[in-house]
N, C-alpha and C. Protein backbone atom coordinates (compact mmCIF):
# COMPACT_ATOMS: atom_id res chain seq x y z
N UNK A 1 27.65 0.46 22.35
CA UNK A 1 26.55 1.08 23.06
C UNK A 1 25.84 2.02 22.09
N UNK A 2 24.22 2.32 21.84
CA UNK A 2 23.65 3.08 21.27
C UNK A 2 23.57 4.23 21.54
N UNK A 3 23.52 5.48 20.94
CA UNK A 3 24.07 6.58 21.86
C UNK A 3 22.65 7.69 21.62
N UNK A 4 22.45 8.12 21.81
CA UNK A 4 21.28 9.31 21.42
C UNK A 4 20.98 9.70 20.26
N UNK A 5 21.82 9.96 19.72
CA UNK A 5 21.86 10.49 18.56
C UNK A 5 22.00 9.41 17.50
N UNK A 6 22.44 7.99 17.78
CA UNK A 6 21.69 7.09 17.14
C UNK A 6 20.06 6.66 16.84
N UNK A 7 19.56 6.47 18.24
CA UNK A 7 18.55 6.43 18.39
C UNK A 7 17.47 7.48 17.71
N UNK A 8 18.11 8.67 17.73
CA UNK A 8 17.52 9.73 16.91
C UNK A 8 17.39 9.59 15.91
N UNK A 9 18.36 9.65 14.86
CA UNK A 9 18.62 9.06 13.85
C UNK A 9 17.96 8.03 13.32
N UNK A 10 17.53 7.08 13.79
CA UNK A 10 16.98 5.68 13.58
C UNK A 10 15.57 6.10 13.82
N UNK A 11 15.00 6.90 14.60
CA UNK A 11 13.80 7.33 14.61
C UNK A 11 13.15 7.96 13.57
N UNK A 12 14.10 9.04 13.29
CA UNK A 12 13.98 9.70 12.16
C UNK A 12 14.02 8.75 10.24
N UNK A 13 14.90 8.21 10.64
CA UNK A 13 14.61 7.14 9.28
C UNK A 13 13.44 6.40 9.69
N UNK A 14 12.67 5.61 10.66
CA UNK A 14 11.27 4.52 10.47
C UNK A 14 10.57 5.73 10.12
N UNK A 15 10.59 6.98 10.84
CA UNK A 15 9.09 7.81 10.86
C UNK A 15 9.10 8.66 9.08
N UNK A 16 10.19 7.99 8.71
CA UNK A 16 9.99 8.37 7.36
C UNK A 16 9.39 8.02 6.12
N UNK A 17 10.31 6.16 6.54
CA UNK A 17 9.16 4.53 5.75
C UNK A 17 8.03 5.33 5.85
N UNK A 18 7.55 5.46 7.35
CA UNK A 18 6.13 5.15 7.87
C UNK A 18 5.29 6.13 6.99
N UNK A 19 5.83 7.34 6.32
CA UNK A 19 5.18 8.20 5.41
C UNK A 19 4.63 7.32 4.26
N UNK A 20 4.58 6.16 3.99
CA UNK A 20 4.33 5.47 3.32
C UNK A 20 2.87 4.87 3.17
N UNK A 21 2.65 5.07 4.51
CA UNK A 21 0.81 4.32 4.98
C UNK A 21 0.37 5.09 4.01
N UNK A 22 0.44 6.70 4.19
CA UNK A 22 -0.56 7.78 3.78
C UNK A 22 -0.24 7.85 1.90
N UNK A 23 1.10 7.22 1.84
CA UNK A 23 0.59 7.19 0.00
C UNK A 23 -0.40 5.84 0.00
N UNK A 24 -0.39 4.68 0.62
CA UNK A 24 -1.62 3.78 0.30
C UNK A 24 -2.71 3.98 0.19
N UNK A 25 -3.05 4.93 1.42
CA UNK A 25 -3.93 5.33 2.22
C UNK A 25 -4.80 5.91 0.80
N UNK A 26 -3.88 6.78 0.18
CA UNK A 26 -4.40 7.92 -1.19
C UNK A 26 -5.00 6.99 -2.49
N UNK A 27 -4.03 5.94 -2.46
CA UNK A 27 -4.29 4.62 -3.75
C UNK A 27 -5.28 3.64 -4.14
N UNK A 28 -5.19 3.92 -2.37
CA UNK A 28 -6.98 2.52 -1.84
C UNK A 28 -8.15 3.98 -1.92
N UNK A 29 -8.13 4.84 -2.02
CA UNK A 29 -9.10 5.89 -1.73
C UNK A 29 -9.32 5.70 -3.26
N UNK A 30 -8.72 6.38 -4.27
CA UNK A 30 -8.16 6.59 -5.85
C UNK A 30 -8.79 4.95 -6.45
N UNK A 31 -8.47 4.13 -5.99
CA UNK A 31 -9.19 2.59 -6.28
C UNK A 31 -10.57 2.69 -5.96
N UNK A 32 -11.11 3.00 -4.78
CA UNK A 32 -12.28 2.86 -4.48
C UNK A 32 -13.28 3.68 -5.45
N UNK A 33 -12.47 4.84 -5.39
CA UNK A 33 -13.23 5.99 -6.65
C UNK A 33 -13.31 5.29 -8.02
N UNK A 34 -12.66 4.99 -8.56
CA UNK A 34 -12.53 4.08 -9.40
C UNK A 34 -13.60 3.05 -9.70
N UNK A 35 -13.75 1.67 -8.75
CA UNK A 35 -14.41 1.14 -8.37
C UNK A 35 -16.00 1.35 -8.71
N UNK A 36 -16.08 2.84 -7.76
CA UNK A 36 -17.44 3.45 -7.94
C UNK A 36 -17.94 3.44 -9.35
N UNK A 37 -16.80 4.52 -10.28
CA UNK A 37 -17.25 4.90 -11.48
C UNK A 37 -17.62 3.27 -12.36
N UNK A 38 -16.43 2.28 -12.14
CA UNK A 38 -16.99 1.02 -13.22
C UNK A 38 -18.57 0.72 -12.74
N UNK A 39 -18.82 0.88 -11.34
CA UNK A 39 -20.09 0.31 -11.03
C UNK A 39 -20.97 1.22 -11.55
N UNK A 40 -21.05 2.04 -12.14
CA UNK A 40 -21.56 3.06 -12.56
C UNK A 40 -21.80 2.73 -14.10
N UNK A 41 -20.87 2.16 -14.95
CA UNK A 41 -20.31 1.40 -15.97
C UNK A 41 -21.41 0.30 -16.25
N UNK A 42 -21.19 -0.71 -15.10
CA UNK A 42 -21.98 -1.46 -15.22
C UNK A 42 -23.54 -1.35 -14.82
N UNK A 43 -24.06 -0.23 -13.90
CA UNK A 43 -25.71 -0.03 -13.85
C UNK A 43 -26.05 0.70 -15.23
N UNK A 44 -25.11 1.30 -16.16
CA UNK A 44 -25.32 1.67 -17.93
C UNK A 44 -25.56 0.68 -18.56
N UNK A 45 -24.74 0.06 -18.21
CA UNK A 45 -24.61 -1.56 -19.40
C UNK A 45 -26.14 -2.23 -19.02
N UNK A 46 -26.91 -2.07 -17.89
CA UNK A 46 -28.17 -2.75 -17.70
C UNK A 46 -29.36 -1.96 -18.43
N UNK A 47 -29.14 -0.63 -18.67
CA UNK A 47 -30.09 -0.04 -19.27
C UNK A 47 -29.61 0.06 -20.73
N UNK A 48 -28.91 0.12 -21.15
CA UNK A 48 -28.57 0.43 -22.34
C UNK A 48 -28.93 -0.61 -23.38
N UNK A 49 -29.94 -0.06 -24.49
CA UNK A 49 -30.13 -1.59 -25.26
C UNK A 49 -29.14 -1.76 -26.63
N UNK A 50 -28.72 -3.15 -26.27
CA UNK A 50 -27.34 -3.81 -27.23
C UNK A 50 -29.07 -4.27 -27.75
N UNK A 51 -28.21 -4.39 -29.44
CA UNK A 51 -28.89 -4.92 -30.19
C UNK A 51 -28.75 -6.31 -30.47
N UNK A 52 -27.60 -6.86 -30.26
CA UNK A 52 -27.22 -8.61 -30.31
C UNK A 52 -26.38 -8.85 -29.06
N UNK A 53 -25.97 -9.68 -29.37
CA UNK A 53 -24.79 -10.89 -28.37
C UNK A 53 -23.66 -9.82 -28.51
N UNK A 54 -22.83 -9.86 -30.27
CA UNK A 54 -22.05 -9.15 -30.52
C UNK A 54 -21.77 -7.62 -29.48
N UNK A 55 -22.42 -7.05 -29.74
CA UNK A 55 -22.70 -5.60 -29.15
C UNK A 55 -22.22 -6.13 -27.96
N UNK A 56 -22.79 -6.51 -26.56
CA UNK A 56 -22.63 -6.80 -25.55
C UNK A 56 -21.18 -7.05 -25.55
N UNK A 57 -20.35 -8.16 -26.55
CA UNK A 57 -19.01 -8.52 -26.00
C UNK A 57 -18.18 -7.52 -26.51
N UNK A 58 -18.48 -6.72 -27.66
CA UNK A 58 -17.92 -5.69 -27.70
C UNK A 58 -16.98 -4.21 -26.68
N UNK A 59 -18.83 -4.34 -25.90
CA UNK A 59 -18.82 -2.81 -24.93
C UNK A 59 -17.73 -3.99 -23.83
N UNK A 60 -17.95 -5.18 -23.62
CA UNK A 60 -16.99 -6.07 -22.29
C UNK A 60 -15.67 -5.54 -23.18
N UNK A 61 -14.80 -6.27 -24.11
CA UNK A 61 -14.20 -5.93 -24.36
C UNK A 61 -13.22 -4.38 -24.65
N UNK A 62 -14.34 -3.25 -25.21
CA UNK A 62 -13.49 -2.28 -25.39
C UNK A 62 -13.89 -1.33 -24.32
N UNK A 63 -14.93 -1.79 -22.93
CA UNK A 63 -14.73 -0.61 -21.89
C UNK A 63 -14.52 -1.51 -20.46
N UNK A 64 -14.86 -2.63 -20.45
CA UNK A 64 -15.47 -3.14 -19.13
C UNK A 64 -13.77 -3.88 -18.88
N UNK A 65 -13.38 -4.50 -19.86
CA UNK A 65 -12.02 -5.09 -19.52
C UNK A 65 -10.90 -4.23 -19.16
N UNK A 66 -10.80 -3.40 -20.12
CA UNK A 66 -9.69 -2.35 -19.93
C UNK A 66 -10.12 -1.39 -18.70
N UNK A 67 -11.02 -0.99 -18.36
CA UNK A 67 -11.78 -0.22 -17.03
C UNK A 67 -10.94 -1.41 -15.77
N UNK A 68 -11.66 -2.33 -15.61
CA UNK A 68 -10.93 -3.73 -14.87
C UNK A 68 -9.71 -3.47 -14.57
N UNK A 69 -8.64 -3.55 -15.77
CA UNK A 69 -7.01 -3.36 -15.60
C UNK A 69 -6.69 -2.52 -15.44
N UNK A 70 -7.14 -1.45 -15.94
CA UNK A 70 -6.67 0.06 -15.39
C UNK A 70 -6.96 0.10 -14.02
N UNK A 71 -7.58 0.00 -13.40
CA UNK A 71 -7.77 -0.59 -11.78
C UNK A 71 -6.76 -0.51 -11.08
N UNK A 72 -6.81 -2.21 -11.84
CA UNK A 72 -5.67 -3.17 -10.92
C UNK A 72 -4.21 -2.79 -10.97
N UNK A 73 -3.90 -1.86 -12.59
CA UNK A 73 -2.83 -1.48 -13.10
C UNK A 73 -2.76 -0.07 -11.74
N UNK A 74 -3.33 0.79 -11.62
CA UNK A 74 -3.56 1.85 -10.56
C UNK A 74 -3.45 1.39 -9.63
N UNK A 75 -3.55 0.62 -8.85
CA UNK A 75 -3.93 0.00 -7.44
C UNK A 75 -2.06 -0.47 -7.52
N UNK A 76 -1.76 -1.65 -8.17
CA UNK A 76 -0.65 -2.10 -7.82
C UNK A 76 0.66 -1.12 -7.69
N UNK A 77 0.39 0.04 -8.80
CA UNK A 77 1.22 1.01 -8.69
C UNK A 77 1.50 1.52 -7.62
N UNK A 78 -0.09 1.77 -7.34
CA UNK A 78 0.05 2.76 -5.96
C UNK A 78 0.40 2.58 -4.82
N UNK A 79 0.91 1.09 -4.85
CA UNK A 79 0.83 0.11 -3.37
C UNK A 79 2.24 -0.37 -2.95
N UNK A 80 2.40 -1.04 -4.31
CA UNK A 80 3.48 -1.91 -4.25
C UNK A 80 5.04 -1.13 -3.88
N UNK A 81 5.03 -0.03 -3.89
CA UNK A 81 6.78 0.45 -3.38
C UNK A 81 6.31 1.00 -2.17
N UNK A 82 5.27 1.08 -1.93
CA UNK A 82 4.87 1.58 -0.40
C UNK A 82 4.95 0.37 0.59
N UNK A 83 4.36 -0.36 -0.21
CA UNK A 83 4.30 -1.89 1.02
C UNK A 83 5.85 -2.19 1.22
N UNK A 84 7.13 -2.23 0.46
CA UNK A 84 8.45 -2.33 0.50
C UNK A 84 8.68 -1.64 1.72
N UNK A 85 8.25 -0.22 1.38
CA UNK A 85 9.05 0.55 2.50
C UNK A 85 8.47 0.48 3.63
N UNK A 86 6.93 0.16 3.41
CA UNK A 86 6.78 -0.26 5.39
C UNK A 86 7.20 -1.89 5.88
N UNK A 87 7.80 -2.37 5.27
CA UNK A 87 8.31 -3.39 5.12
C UNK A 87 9.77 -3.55 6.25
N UNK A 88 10.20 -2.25 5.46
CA UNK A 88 11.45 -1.87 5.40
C UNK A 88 11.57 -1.44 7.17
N UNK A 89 10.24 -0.73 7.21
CA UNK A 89 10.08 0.24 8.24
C UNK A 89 9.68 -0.81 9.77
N UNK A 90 9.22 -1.80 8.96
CA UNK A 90 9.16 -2.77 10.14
C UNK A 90 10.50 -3.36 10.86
N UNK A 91 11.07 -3.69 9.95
CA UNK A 91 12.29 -4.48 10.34
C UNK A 91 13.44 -3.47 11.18
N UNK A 92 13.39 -1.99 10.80
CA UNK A 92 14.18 -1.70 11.29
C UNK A 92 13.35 -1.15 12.46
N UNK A 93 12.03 -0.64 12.86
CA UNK A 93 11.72 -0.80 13.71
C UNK A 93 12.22 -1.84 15.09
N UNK A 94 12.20 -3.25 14.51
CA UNK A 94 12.14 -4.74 14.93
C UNK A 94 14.19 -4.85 15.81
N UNK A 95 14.53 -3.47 14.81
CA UNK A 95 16.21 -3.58 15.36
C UNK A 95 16.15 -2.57 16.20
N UNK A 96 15.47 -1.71 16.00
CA UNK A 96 15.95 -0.42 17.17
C UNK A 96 15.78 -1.28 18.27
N UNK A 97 14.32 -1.59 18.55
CA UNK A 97 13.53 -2.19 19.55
C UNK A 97 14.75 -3.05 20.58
N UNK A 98 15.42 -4.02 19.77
CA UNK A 98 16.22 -4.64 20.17
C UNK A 98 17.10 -3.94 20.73
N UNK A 99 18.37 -2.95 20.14
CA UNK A 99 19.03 -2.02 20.40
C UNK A 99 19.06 -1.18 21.84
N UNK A 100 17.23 -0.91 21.87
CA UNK A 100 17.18 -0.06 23.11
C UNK A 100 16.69 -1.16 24.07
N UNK A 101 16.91 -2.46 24.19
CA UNK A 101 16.22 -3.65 25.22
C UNK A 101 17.83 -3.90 25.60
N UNK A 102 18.69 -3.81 24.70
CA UNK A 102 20.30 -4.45 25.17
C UNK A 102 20.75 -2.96 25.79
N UNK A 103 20.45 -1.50 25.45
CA UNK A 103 20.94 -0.42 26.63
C UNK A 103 19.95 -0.10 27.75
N UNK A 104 18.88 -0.64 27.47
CA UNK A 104 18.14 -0.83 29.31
C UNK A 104 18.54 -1.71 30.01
N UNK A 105 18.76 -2.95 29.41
CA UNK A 105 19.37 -4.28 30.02
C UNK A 105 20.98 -4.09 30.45
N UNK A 106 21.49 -2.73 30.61
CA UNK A 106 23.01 -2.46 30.53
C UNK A 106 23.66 -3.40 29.77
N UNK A 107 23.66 -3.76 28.43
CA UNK A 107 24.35 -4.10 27.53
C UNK A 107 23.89 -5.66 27.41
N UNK A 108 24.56 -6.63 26.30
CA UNK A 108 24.22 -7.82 25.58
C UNK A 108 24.37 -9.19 27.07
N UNK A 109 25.43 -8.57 28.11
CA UNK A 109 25.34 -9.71 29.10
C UNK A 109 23.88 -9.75 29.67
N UNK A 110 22.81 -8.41 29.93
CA UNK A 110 22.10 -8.66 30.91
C UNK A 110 20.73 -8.97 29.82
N UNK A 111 20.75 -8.78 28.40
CA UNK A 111 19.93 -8.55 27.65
C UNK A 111 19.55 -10.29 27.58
N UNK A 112 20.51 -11.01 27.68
CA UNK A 112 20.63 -12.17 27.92
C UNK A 112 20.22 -13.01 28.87
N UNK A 113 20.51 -12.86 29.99
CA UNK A 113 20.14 -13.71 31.38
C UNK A 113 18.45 -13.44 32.06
């Protein structure tokens, strides 16, 4: 039988995962800023006069590519152990749920029928 202080307990660990939205929340914000500044990057690159071809693959190469990955390199950081733990936060969500359906149901016989 689940007892109160299980349930507590188990509450207290999801609502903890769940602290997890608000680091995404910060990463996708931090990306978007980001975002802004390359576009910013690129309305320069339209005014700015390159003198050849060269020039042009240059500035791609030593600002526009690495700008790009630093991004994506930021973004995945910021995401990827967060998405785990609401992950995490689902599933055990997905057990309490169960847990408290078999002690309303007075236990696994009635949770059943």
């Amino acid at each position: 039988m689940i007892t109160f202080s299980e349930t507590l307990d188990a509450a207290e660990r999801l609502a903890e995962l769940l602290k997890s939205s608000a680091n995404i929340e910060t990463a996708l914000e931090d990306a978007s800023k980001d975002l802004a500044d390359f576009l910013s990057v690129l309305e320069y690159m339209h005014t700015k006069e390159f003198n050849d071809t060269q020039d042009i693959l240059n500035f791609v190469d030593n600002v526009l590519i690495p700008q790009v990955l630093g991004i994506r390199d930021s973004l995945q950081a910021g995401t990827e152990p967060h998405q785990k733990r609401l992950k995490m936060a689902h599933d055990q969500a997905e057990r309490l749920v169960v847990r408290l359906r078999v002690l309303i149901n007075d236990g696994i016989d009635g949770f059943l029928s």
